[in-house]
Protein backbone atom coordinates (compact mmCIF):
# COMPACT_ATOMS: atom_id res chain seq x y z
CA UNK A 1 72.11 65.19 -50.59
CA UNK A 2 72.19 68.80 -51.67
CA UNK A 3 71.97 69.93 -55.30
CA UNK A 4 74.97 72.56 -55.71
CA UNK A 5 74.17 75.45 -57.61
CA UNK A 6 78.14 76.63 -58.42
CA UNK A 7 79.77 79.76 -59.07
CA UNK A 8 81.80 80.28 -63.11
CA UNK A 9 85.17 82.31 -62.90
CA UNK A 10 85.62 84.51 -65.70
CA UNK A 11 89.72 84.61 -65.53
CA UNK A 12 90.91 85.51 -68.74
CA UNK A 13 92.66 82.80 -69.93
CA UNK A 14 89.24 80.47 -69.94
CA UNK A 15 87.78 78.94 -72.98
CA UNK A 16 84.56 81.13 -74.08
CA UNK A 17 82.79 77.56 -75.33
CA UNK A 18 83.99 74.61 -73.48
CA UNK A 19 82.15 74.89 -69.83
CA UNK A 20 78.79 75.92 -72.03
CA UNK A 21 79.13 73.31 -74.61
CA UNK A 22 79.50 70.75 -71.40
CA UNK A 23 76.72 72.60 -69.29
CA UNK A 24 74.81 72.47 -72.70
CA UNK A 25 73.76 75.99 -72.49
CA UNK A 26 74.64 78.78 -75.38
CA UNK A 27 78.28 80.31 -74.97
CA UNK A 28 78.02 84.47 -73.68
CA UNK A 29 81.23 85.20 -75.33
CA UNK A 30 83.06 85.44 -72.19
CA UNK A 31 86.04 83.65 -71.04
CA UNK A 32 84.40 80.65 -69.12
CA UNK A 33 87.32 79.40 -67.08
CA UNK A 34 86.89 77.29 -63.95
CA UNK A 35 83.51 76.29 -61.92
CA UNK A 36 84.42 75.90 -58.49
CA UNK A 37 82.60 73.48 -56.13
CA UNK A 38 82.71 73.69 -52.59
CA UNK A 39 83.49 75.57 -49.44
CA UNK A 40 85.91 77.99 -50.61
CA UNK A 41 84.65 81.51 -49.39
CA UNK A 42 85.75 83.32 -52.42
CA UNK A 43 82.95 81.30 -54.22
CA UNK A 44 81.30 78.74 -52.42
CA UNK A 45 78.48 76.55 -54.02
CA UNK A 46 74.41 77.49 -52.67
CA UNK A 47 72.43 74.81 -51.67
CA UNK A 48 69.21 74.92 -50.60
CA UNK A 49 70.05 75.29 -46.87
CA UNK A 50 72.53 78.23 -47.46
CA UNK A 51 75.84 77.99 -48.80
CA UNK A 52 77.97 75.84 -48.13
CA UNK A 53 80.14 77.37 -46.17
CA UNK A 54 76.94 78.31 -43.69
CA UNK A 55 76.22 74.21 -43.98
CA UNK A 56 79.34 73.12 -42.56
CA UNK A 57 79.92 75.58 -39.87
CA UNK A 58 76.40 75.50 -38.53
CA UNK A 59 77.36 70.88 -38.18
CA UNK A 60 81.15 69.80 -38.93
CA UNK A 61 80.64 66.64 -37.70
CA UNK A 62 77.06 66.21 -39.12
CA UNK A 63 78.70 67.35 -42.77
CA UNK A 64 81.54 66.34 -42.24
CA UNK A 65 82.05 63.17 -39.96
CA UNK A 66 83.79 63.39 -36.71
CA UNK A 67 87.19 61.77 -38.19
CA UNK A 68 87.37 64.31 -40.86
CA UNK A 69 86.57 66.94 -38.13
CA UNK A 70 89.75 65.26 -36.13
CA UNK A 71 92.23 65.33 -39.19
CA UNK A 72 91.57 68.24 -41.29
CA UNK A 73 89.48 70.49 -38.54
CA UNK A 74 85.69 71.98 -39.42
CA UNK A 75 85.83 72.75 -42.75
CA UNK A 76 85.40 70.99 -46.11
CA UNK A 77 89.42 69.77 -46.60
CA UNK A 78 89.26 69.94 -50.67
CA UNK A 79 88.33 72.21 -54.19
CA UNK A 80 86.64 70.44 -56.77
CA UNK A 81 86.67 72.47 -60.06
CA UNK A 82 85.87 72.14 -63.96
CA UNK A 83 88.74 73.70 -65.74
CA UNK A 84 88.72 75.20 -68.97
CA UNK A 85 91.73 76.30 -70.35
CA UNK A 86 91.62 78.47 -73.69
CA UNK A 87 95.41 79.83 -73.61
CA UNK A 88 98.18 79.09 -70.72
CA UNK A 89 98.01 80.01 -67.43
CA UNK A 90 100.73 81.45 -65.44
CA UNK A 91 103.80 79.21 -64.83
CA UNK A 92 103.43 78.40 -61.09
CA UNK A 93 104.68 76.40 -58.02
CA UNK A 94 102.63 75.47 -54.59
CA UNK A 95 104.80 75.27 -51.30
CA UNK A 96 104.31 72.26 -49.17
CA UNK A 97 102.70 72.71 -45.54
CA UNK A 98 105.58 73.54 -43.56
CA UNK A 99 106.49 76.22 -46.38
CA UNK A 100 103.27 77.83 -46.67
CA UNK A 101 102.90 77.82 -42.66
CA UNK A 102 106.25 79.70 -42.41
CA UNK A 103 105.81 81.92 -45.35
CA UNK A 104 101.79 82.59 -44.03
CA UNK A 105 103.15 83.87 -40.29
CA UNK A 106 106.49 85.32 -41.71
CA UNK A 107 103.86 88.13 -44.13
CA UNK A 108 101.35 88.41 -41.10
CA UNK A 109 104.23 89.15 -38.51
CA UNK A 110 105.15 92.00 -40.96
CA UNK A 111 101.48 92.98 -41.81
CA UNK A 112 101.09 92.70 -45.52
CA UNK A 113 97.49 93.25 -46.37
CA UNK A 114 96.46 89.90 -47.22
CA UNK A 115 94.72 90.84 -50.47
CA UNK A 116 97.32 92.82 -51.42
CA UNK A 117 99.10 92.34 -54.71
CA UNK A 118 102.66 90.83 -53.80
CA UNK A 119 101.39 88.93 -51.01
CA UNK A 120 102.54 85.04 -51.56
CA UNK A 121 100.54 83.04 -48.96
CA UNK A 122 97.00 83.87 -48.40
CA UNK A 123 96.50 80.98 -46.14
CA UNK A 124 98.76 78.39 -43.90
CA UNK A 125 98.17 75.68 -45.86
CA UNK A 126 99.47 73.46 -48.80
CA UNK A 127 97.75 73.08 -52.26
CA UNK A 128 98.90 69.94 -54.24
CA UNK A 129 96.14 69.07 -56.99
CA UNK A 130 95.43 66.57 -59.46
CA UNK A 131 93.92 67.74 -62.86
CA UNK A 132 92.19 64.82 -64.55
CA UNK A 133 91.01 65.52 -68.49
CA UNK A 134 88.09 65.46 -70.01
CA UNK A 135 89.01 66.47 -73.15
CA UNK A 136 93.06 66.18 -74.86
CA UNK A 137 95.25 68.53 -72.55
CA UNK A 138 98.26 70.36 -72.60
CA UNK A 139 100.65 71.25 -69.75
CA UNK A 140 104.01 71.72 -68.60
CA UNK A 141 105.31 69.42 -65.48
CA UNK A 142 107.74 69.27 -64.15
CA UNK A 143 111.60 69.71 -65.09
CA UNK A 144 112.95 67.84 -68.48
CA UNK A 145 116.33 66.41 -67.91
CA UNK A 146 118.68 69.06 -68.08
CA UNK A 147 120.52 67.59 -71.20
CA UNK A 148 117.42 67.35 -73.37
CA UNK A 149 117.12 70.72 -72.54
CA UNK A 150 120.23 71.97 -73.56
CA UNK A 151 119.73 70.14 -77.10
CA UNK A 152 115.96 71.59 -76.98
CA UNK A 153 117.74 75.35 -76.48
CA UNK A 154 120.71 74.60 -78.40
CA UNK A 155 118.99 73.84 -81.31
CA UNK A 156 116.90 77.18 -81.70
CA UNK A 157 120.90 78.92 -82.71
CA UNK A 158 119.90 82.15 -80.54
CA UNK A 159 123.34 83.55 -79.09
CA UNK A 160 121.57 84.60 -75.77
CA UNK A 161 120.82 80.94 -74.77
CA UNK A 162 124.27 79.82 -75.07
CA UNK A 163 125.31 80.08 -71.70
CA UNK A 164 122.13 78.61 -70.57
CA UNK A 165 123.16 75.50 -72.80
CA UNK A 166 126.39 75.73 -71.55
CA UNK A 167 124.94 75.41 -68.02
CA UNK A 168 122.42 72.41 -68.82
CA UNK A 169 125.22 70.62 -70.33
CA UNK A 170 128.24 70.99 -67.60
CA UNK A 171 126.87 71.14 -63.98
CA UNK A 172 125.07 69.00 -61.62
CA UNK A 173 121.61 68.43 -62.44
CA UNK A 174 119.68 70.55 -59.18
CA UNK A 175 122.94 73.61 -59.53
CA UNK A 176 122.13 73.77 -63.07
CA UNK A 177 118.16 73.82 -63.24
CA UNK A 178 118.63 76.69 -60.18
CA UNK A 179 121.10 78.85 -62.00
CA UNK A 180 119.69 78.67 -65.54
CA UNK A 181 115.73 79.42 -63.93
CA UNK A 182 117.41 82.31 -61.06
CA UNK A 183 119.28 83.39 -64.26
CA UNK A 184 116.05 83.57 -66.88
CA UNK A 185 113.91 85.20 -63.73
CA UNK A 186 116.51 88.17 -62.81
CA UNK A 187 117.92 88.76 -66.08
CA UNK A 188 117.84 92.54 -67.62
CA UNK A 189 113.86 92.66 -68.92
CA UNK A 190 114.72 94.43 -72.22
CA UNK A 191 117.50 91.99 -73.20
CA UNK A 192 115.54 89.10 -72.01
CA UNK A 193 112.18 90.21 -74.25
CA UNK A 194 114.80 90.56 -77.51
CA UNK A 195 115.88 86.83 -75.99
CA UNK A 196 112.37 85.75 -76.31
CA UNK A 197 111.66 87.11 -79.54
CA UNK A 198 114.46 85.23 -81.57
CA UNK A 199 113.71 82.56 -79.17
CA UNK A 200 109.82 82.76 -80.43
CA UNK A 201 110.49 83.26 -84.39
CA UNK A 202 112.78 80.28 -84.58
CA UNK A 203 110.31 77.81 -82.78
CA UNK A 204 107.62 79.34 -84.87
CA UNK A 205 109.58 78.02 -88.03
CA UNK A 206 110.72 74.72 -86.49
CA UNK A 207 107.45 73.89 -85.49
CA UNK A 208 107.20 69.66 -83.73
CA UNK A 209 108.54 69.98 -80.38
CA UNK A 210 109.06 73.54 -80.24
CA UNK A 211 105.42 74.42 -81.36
CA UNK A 212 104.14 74.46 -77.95
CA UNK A 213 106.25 77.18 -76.83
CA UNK A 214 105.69 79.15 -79.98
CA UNK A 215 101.89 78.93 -79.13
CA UNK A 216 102.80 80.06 -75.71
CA UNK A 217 105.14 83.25 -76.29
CA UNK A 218 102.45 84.00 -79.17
CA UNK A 219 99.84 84.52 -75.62
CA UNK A 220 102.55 86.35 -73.78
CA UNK A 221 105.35 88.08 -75.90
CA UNK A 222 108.58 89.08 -74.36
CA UNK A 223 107.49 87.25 -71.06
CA UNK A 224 110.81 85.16 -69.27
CA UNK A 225 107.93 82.57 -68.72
CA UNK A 226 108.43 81.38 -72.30
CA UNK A 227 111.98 80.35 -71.80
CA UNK A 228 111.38 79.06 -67.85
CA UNK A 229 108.63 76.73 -69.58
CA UNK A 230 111.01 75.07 -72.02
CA UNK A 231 112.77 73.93 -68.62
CA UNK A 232 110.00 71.76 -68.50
CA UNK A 233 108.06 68.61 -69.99
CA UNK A 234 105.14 69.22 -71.97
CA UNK A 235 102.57 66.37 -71.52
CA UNK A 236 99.34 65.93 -73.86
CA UNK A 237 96.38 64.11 -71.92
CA UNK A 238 94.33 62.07 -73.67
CA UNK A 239 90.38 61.88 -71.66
CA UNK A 240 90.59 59.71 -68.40
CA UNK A 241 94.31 60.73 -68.10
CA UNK A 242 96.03 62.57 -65.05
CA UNK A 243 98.43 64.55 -63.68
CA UNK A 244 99.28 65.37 -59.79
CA UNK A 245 101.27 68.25 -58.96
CA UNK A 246 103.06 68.18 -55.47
CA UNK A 247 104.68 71.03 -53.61
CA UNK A 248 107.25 72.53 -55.30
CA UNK A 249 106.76 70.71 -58.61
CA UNK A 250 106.49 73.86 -61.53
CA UNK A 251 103.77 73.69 -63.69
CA UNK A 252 100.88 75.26 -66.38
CA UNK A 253 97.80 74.42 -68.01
CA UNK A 254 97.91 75.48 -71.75
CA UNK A 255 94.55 74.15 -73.22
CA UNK A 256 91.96 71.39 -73.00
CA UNK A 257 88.32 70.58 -70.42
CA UNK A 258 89.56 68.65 -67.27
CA UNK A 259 88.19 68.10 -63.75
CA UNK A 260 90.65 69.52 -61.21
CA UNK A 261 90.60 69.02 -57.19
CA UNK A 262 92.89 70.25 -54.99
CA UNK A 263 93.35 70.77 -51.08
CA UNK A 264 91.47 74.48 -49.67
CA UNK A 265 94.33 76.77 -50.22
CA UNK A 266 94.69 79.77 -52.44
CA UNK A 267 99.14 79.55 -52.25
CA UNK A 268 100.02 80.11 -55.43
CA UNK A 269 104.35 81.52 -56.46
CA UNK A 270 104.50 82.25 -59.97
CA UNK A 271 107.67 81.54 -62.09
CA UNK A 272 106.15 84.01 -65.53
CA UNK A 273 103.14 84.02 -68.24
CA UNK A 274 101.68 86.39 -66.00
CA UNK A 275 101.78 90.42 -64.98
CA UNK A 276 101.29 88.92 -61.29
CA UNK A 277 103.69 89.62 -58.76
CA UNK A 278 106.96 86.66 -59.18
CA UNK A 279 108.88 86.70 -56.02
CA UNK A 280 112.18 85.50 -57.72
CA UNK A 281 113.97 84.79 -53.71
CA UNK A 282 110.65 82.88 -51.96
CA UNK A 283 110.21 81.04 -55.72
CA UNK A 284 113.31 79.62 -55.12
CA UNK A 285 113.14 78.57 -51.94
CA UNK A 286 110.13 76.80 -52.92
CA UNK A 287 110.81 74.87 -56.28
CA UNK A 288 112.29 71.25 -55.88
CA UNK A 289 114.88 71.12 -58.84
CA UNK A 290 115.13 67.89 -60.02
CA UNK A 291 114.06 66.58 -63.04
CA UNK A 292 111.07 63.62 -63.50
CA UNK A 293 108.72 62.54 -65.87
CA UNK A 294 105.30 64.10 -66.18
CA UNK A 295 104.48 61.28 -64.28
CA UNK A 296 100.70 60.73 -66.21
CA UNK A 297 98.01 58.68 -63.61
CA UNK A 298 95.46 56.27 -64.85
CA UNK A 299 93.15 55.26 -63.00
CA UNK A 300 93.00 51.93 -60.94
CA UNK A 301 89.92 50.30 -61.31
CA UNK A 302 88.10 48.06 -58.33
CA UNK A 303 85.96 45.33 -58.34
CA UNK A 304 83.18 47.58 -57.79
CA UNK A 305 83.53 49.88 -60.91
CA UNK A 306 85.44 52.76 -59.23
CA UNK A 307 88.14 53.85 -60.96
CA UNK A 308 90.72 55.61 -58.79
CA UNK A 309 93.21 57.83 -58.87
CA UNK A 310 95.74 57.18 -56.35
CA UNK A 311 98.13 59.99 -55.00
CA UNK A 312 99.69 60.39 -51.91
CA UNK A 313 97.51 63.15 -49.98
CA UNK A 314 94.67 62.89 -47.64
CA UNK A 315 93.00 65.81 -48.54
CA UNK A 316 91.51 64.80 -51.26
CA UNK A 317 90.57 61.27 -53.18
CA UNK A 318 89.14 61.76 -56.92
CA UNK A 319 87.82 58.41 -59.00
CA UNK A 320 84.89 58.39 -61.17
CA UNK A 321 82.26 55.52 -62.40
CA UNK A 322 81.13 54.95 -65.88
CA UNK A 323 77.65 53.77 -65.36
CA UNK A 324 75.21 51.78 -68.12
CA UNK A 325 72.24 51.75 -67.97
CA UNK A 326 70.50 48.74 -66.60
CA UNK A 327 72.95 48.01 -64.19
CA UNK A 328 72.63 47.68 -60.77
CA UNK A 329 72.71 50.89 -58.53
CA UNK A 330 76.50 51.93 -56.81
CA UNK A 331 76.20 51.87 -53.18
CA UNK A 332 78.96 55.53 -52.40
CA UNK A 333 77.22 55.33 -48.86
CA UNK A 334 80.58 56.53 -47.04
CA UNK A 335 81.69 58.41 -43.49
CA UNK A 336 83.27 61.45 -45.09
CA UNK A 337 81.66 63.94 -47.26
CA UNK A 338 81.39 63.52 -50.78
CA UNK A 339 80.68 65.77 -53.93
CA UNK A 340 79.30 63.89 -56.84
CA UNK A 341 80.29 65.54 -60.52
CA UNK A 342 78.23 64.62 -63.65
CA UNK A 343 80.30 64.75 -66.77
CA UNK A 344 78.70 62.68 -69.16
CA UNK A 345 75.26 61.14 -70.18
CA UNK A 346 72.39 61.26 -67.55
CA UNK A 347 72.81 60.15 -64.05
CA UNK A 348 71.04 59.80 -60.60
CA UNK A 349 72.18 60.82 -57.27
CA UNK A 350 69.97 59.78 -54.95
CA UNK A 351 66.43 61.93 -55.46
CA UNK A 352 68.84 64.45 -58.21
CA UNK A 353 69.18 63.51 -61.57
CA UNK A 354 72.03 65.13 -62.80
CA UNK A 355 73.09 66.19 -66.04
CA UNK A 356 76.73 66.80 -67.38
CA UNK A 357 78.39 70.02 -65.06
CA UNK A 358 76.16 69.10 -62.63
CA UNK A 359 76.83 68.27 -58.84
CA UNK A 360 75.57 67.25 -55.30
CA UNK A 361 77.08 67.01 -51.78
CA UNK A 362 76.98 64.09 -49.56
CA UNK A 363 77.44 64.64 -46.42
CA UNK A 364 79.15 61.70 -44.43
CA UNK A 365 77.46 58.74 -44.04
CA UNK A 366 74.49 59.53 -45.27
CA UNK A 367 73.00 57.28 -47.86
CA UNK A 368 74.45 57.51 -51.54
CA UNK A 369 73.84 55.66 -54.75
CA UNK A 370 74.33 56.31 -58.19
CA UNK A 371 72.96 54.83 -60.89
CA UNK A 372 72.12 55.16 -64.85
CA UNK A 373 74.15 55.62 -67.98
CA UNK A 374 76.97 58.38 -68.22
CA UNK A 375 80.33 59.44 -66.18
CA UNK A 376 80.26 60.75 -62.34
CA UNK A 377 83.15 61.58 -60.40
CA UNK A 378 83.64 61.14 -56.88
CA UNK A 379 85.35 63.76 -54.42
CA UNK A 380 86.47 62.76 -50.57
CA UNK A 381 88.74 62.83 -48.37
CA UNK A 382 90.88 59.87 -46.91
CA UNK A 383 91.18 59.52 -43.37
């Protein structure tokens, strides 16, 4: 195994205190807002034998296992992060692989720079993702039933939503969810920020359900995002609790600690709560409108302790153990590679003891147990 030394984003919209207070180290008054672990090359983890980017290309199939090299190709398939959420992040939507394979060779053909600011895919692939909590979380996922929407709107009594009511109420459910989010994106900026601002002040005062998108417009006044996001369900967490996010599926993180893992892709389309670039036409042509349930995972347990979270992609397969001490050792000896993530109490990897925030990788089949008295997660890949 190899002891992963990771790298901290600072985005802005981090939490100063909650990665420190779970790495146990003294806050630096920064935003704190995702540890990445893995083989991405904007920040992949250092091991001892290089990074680990270096690791897998100098052996796939060593790291890797020669099925995982067959399915996925030579490189480490998935993202593990710690997220840490201290106001919303942007409103966004992920395009599925066919999507972001078209929309990757359609900006190459025509030669946008690839880091520059209004390009959408920075890579051919898909990024669905699965944000499990460690602490109560807040999001938005996917979209409310149009109806409870239109009583949601309806009952803030701003004149400028009318006809979005009006909309929610009367068509189809996919027409109206496209015109009323086309019509929030591409309306007249100044008229929509005086939209937002009556919209804000009246769920300020109403407070219950609305209070979430008060918070919100309070972290980005005047922004369309505010009324795009009460399209949506808003879903609290509780620890152990889920979420998976498939192509196409609009979503945000607006506060809590969680462990997130997603497939190696940086695709990101933003629908507001941002100044990013939003691509109103390619947004569209990406968002599946249809309205679900949050659709919160628990996990499954197995005989052998592991608690699973089941979703439908190959990429990536997240579960976690909660180990006591005294009991026997877990055998995670497995033919794919693995990270191990420490959230809890004190546990050992193999020769590593790990404290909480702190990792290892596996590579496949080499020998893995765990053992001792806290909370590890598991990271693979099915294949």
């Amino acid at each position: 195994m190899d002891r992963l030394d990771n790298t901290i984003r600072p985005y802005a919209w981090g939490s100063p205190t909650a990665i420190p207070h779970l790495l146990g180290v003294e806050p630096t008054g920064e935003p704190q807002a995702e540890m990445w672990m893995g083989a991405h090359p904007g920040a992949p983890s250092r091991t001892a034998r290089g990074t680990l980017v270096e690791v897998v290309d100098a052996g796939p199939e060593r790291e890797l296992g020669a099925q995982a090299v067959a399915k996925f190709g030579p490189r480490l398939p998935f993202l593990l992060k710690i997220l840490a959420a201290g106001a919303p992040l942007s409103l966004q939507v992920h395009p599925d692989l066919k999507q972001a394979q078209e929309g990757y060779a359609d900006e190459e053909r025509r030669g946008v720079p690839r880091d520059a600011a209004h390009r959408n895919y920075k890579d051919a692939n898909h990024k669905p993702e699965l944000i499990c909590a460690l602490t109560e979380f807040d999001g938005l996922c996917g979209f409310r039933d149009p109806a409870e929407t239109a009583r949601l709107l309806d009952g803030l009594g701003v004149d400028s939503l009318k006809p979005y009511v009006d909309l929610l109420s009367a068509h189809p459910e996919e027409a109206a969810l496209r015109e009323v989010l086309t019509a929030v994106l591409s309306a007249d900026p100044e008229e929509m920020a005086h939209t937002v601002a009556e919209a804000t002040a009246a769920c300020t005062r109403l407070g219950g359900d609305y209070a979430p998108y008060a918070d919100i417009a309070h972290h980005y006044p005047g922004d369309p995002g505010v009324i795009a996001a009460m399209l949506l369900n808003h879903v609290r967490l509780q620890p152990g609790e889920a979420l998976f996010l498939g192509a196409g599926i609009p979503h945000a993180y607006l506060d809590g600690l969680g462990v997130e893992i997603m497939a190696n892709s940086d695709n990101v389309l933003r629908c507001g709560l941002t100044p990013k670039h939003v691509d109103v036409p390619e947004l569209l042509r990406v968002v599946r409108f249809e309205a679900r349930d949050a659709g919160v995972l628990r996990p499954e347990a197995s005989p052998d302790g592991e608690e699973v979270y089941e979703t439908p992609i190959d990429e990536f397969r997240l579960s976690r153990y909660a180990l006591s001490e005294g009991g026997a050792p877990h055998d995670l000896t497995r033919d794919t590679p693995q990270i191990l993530l420490c959230t809890a109490g004190s546990v050992q990897a193999g020769e590593h003891r790990l404290a909480p925030g702190q990792s290892v990788f596996v590579p496949a089949a080499e020998k893995a147990e765990v053992s001792g008295a806290g909370t590890v997660f598991r990271a693979t890949v099915i294949v």
